[in-house]
Protein backbone atom coordinates (compact mmCIF):
# COMPACT_ATOMS: atom_id res chain seq x y z
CA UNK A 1 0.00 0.00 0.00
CA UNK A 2 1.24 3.70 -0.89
CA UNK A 3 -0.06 6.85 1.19
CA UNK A 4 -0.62 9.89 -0.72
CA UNK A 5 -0.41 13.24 1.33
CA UNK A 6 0.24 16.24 0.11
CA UNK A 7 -0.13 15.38 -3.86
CA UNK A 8 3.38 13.08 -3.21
CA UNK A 9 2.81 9.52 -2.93
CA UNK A 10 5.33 7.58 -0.85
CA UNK A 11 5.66 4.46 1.34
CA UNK A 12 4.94 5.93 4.40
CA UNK A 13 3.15 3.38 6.35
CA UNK A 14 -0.85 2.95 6.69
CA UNK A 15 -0.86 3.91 10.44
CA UNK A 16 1.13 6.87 9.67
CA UNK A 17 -0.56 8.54 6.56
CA UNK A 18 -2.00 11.27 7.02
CA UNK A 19 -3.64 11.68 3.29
CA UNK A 20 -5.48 8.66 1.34
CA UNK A 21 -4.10 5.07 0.85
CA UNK A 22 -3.58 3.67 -2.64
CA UNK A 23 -3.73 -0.46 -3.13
CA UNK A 24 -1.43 -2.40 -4.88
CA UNK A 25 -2.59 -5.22 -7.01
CA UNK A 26 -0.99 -7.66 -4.48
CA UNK A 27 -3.34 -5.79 -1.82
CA UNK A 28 -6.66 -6.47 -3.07
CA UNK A 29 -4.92 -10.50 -4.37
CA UNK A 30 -6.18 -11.53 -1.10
CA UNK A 31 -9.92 -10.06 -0.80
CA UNK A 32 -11.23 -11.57 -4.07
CA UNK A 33 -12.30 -15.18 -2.62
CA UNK A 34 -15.93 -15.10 -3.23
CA UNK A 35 -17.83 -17.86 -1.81
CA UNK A 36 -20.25 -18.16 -4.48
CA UNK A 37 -22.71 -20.50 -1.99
CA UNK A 38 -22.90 -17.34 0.52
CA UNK A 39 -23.52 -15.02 -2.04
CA UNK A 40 -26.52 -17.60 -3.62
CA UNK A 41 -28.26 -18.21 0.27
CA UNK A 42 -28.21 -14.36 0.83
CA UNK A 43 -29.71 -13.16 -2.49
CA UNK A 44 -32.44 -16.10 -2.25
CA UNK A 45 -33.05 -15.14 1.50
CA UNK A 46 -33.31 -11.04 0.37
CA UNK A 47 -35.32 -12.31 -2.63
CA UNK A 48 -37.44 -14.47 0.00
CA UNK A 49 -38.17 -11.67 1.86
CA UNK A 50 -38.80 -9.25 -0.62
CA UNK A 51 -41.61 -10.94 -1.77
CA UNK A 52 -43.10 -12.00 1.33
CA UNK A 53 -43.01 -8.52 2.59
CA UNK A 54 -44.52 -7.36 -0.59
CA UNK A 55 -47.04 -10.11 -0.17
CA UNK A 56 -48.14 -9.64 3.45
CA UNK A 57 -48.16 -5.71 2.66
CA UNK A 58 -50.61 -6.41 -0.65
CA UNK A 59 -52.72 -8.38 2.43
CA UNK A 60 -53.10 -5.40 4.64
CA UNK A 61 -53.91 -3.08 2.05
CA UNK A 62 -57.20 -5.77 0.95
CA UNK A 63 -58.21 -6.23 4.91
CA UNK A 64 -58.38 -2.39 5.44
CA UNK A 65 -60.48 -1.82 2.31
């Protein structure tokens, strides 16, 4: 990781910058392990959801009328 403070990027290190950090290929190497089971049970349960909240809300609205 590089800091940049000041408009001068150096290797000053993260706890010490005082300006933004800049990643490195090699930085973001080791955040791009997607678990591709996760990602499926969270978009079905969000899906889920979605439509039984839309559902239950379509409900109400016919009981009040």
């Amino acid at each position: 990781m590089r800091c940049l403070s000041e408009g001068q990027i150096t290797d000053t290190p993260v706890q010490e910058c005082a300006g933004y950090i800049l990643f490195q290929p090699d930085d973001v190497a080791m955040y791009q392990n997607f678990d591709k089971d996760l990602f499926s049970e969270v978009t079905g349960l969000l899906l889920l959801s979605f439509f039984v909240g839309h559902a239950a809300g379509r409900l109400v609205r016919w009981l009040g009328k």
